[in-house]
Protein backbone atom coordinates (compact mmCIF):
# COMPACT_ATOMS: atom_id res chain seq x y z
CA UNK A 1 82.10 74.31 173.40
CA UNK A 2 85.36 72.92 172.50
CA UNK A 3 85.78 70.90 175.40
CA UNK A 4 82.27 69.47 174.99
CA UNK A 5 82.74 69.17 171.39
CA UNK A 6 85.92 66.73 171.96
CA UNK A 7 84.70 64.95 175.36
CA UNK A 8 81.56 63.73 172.94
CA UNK A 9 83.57 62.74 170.30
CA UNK A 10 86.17 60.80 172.24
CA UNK A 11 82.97 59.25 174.44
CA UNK A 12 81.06 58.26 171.18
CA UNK A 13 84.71 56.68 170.10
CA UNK A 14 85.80 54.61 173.44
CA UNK A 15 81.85 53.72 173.44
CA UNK A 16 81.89 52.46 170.15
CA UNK A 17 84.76 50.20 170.71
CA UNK A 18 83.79 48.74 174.01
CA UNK A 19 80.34 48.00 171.82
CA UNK A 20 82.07 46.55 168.82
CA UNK A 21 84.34 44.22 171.26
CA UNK A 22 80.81 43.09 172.46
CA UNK A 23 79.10 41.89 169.68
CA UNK A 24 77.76 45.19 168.39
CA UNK A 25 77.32 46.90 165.12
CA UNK A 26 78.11 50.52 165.66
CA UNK A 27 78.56 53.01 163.02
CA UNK A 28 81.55 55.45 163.99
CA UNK A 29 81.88 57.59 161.43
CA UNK A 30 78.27 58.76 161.12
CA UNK A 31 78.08 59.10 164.70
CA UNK A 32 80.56 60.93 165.50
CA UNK A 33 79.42 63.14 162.65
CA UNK A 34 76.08 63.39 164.01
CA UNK A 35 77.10 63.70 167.11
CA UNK A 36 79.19 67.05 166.25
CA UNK A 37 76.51 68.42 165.01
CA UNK A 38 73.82 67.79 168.07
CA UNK A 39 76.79 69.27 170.25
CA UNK A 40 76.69 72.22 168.25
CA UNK A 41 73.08 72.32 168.20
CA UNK A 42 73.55 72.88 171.87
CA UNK A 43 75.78 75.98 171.48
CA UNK A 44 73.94 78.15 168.35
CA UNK A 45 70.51 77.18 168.08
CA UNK A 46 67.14 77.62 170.51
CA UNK A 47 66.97 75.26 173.68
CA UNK A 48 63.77 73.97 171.88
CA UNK A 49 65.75 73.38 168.33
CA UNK A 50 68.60 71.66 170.93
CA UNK A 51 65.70 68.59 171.52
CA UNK A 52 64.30 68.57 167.87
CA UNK A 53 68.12 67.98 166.57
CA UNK A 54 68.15 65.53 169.13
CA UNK A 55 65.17 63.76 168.07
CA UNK A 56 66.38 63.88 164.26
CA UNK A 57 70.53 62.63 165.10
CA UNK A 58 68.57 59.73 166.90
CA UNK A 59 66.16 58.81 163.78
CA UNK A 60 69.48 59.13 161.66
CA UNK A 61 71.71 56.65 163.23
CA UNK A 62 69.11 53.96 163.72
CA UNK A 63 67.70 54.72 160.04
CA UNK A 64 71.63 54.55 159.08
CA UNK A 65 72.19 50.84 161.05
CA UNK A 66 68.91 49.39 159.50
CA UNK A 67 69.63 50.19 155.94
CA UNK A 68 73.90 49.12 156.68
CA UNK A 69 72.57 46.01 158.09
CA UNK A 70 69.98 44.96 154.90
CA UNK A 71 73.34 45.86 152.51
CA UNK A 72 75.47 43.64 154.67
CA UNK A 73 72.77 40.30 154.86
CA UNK A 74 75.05 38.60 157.35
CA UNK A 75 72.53 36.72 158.95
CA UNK A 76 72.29 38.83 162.05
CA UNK A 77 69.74 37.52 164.04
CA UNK A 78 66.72 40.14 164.79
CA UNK A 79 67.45 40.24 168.54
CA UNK A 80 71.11 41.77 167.94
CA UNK A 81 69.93 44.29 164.90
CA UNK A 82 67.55 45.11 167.65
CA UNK A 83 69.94 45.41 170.12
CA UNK A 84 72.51 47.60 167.69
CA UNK A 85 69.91 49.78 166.95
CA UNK A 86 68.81 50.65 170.65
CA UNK A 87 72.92 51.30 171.24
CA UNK A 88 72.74 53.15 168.00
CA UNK A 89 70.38 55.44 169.70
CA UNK A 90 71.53 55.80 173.13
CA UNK A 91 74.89 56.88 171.94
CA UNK A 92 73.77 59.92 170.51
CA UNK A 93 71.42 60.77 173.68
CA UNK A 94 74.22 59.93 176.22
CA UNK A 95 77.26 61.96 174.87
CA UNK A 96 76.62 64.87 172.87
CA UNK A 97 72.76 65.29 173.91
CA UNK A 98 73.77 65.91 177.12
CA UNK A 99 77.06 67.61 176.23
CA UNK A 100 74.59 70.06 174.15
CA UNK A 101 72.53 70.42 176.85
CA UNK A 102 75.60 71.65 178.84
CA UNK A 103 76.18 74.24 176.64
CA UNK A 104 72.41 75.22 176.88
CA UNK A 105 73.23 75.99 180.81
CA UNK A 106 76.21 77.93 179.51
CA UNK A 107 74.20 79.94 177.10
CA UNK A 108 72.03 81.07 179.98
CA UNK A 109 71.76 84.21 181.54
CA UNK A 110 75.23 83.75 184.46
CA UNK A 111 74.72 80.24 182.95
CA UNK A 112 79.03 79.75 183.01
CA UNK A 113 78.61 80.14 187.06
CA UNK A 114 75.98 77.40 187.42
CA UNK A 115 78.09 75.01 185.03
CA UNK A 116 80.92 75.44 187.26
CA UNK A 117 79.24 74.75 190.16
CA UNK A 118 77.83 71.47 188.84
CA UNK A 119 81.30 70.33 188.14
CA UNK A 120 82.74 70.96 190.82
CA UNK A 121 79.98 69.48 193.18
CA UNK A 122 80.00 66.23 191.24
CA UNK A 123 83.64 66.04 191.06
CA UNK A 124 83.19 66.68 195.15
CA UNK A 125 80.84 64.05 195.65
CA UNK A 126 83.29 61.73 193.62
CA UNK A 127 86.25 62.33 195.36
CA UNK A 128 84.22 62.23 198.72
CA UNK A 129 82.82 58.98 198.20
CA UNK A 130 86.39 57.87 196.88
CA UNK A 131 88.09 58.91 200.34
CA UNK A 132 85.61 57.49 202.41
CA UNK A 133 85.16 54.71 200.49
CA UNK A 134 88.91 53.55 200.93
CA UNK A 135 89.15 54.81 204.79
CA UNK A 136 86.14 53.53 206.22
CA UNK A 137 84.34 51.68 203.58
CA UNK A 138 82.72 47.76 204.77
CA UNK A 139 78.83 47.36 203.14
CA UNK A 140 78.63 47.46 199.46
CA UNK A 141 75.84 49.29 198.13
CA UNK A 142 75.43 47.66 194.96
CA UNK A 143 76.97 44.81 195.25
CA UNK A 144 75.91 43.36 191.83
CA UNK A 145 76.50 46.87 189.99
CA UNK A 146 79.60 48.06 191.28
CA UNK A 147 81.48 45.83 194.50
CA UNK A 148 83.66 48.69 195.48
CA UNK A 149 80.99 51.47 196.08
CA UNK A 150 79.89 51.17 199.63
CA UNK A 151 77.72 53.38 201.91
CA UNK A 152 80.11 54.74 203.82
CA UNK A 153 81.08 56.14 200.67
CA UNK A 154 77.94 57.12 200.00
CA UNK A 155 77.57 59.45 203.48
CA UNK A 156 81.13 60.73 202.55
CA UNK A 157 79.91 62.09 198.80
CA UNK A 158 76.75 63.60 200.66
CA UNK A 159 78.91 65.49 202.85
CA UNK A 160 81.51 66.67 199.76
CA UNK A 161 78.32 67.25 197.94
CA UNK A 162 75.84 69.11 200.25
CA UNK A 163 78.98 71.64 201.14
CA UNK A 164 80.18 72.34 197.89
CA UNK A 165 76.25 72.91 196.84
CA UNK A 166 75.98 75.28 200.04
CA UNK A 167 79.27 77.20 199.26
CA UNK A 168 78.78 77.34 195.67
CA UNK A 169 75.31 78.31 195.91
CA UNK A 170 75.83 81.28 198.28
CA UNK A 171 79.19 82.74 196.94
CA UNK A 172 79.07 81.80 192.99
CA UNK A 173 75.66 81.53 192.02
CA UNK A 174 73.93 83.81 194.48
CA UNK A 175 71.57 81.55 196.12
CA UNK A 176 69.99 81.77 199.45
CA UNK A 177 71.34 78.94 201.27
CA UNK A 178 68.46 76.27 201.69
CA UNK A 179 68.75 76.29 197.57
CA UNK A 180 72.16 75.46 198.05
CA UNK A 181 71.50 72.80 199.88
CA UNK A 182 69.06 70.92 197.62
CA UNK A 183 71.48 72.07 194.73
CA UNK A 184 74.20 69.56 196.29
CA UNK A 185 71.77 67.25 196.67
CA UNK A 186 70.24 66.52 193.67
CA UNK A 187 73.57 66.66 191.89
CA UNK A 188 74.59 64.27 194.86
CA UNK A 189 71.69 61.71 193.30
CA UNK A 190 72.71 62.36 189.77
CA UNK A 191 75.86 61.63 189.85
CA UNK A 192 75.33 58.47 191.42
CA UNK A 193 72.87 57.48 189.66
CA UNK A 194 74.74 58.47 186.71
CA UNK A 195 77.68 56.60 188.03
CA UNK A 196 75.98 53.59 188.46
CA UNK A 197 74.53 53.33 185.14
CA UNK A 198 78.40 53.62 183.67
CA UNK A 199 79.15 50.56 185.89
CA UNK A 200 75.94 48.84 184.69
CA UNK A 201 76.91 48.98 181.02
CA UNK A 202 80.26 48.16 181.04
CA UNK A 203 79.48 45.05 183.72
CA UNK A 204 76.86 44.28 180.88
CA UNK A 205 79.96 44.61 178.28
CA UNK A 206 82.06 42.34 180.50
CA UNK A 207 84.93 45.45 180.73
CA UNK A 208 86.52 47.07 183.60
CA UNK A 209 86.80 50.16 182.08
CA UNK A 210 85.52 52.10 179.08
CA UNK A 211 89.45 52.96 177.69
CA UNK A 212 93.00 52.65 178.93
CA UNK A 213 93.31 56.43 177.75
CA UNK A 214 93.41 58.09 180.89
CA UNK A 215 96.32 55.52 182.78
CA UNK A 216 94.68 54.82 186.15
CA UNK A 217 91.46 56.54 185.59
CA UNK A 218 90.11 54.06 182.67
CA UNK A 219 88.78 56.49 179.68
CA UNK A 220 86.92 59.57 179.36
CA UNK A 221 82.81 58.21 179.84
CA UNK A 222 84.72 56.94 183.28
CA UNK A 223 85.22 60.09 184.48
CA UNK A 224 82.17 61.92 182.83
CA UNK A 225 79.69 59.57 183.97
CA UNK A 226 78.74 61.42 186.92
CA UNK A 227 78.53 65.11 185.46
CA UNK A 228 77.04 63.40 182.48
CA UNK A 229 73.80 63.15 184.02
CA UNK A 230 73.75 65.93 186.29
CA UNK A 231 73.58 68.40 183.25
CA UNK A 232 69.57 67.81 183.18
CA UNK A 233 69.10 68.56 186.60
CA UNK A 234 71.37 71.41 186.62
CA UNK A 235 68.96 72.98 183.57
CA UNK A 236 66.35 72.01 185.71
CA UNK A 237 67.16 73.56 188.80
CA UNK A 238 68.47 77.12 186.70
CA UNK A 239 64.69 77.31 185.44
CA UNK A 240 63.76 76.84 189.04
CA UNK A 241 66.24 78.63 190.90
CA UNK A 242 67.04 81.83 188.89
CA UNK A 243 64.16 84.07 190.23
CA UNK A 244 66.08 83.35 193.75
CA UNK A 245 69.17 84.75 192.43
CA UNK A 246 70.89 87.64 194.49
């Protein structure tokens, strides 16, 4: 909870700065306050309550840019207030949403096992892609999204992935082995997808990286961005999965 509680926090932070360098309105101190809370949301209350707080931190922050904006009467055109209010929104469902929903795994019944796993098979599909990326890497995948990632890295991270889902799946979360299998392979597509859509916002920002906290990694949504997204299907396999557990 901790951990989730600060990676939110510092994401919502590093976000809101890259947004405010771009033009942006963004609210920090009310959403990193609501943004605490929906993370907590995640940890004490009812899976159910998790998506109602969710729908309420979302309402909040837009309600709180609409009424900041009419106090302010800068002249903001009504394309941008639209614009700060969808970013308004998407901050809270990007960071602690999902950082909640992480702790909704955790709550779970072995729940701590399948987070694990998750994290570790993203992380493997991340460093896989990275390694065979640099060694053997020569046609871009999304050349317009992100120049560097190339197929070859792609087949790497499916290897990384599909063995770490395999492994983890038969000796940490007690699955028969075909589960395993499509375990490391949808967090294989979720964390690319999920690492794509990191390099499509901050190529839409006109930034390299999110931060200069983390010296040669970029900031902390630049190494999240991959387990980010994963944390929905990881809930979603759990609710599929468990009644296969050994």
């Amino acid at each position: 909870m901790v951990f989730a509680l600060a990676a939110s926090v510092l994401g919502i932070f590093e976000f809101g700065r890259a947004l405010t360098a771009a033009g942006r309105k963004v609210d920090l101190v009310p959403q990193i306050g609501v943004g605490v809370l929906l993370v907590l949301a995640g940890f004490f209350l009812d899976p159910w309550l998790h998506w109602v707080t969710a729908f309420v931190a979302v309402a909040f922050v837009i309600v709180w840019r609409l009424i900041a904006q009419m106090v302010a009467r800068d002249g903001r055109t009504y394309g941008a207030v639209l614009s700060d209010v969808l970013v308004a929104g998407f901050s809270q469902l990007y960071m602690p949403f999902l950082g909640g929903l992480c702790l909704v795994v955790l709550r779970q019944e072995g729940g701590e096992w399948w987070v694990l796993a998750f994290i570790v098979t993203a992380v493997a599909a991340d460093t896989g892609a990275y390694a065979t990326g640099l060694a053997f890497g020569k046609h871009p995948m999304a050349p317009r999204i992100s120049p560097k990632k190339t197929w070859e890295g792609f087949a790497g991270a499916a290897a990384a992935a599909l063995l770490a889902g395999l492994l983890l799946g038969l000796f940490m979360i007690g699955l028969p082995w075909w589960a395993g299998l499509i375990f490391g392979a949808v967090i294989l597509i979720t964390a690319t997808i999920g690492d794509l859509a990191e390099s499509m916002i901050k190529r839409d920002l006109g930034i390299k990286d999110m931060s200069s906290w983390l010296p040669g990694h970029g900031g902390v949504l630049d190494r999240l961005d991959s387990i980010l997204l994963s944390v929905i299907a990881t809930l979603a396999l759990y609710y599929l999965f468990i009644p296969l557990v050994t």
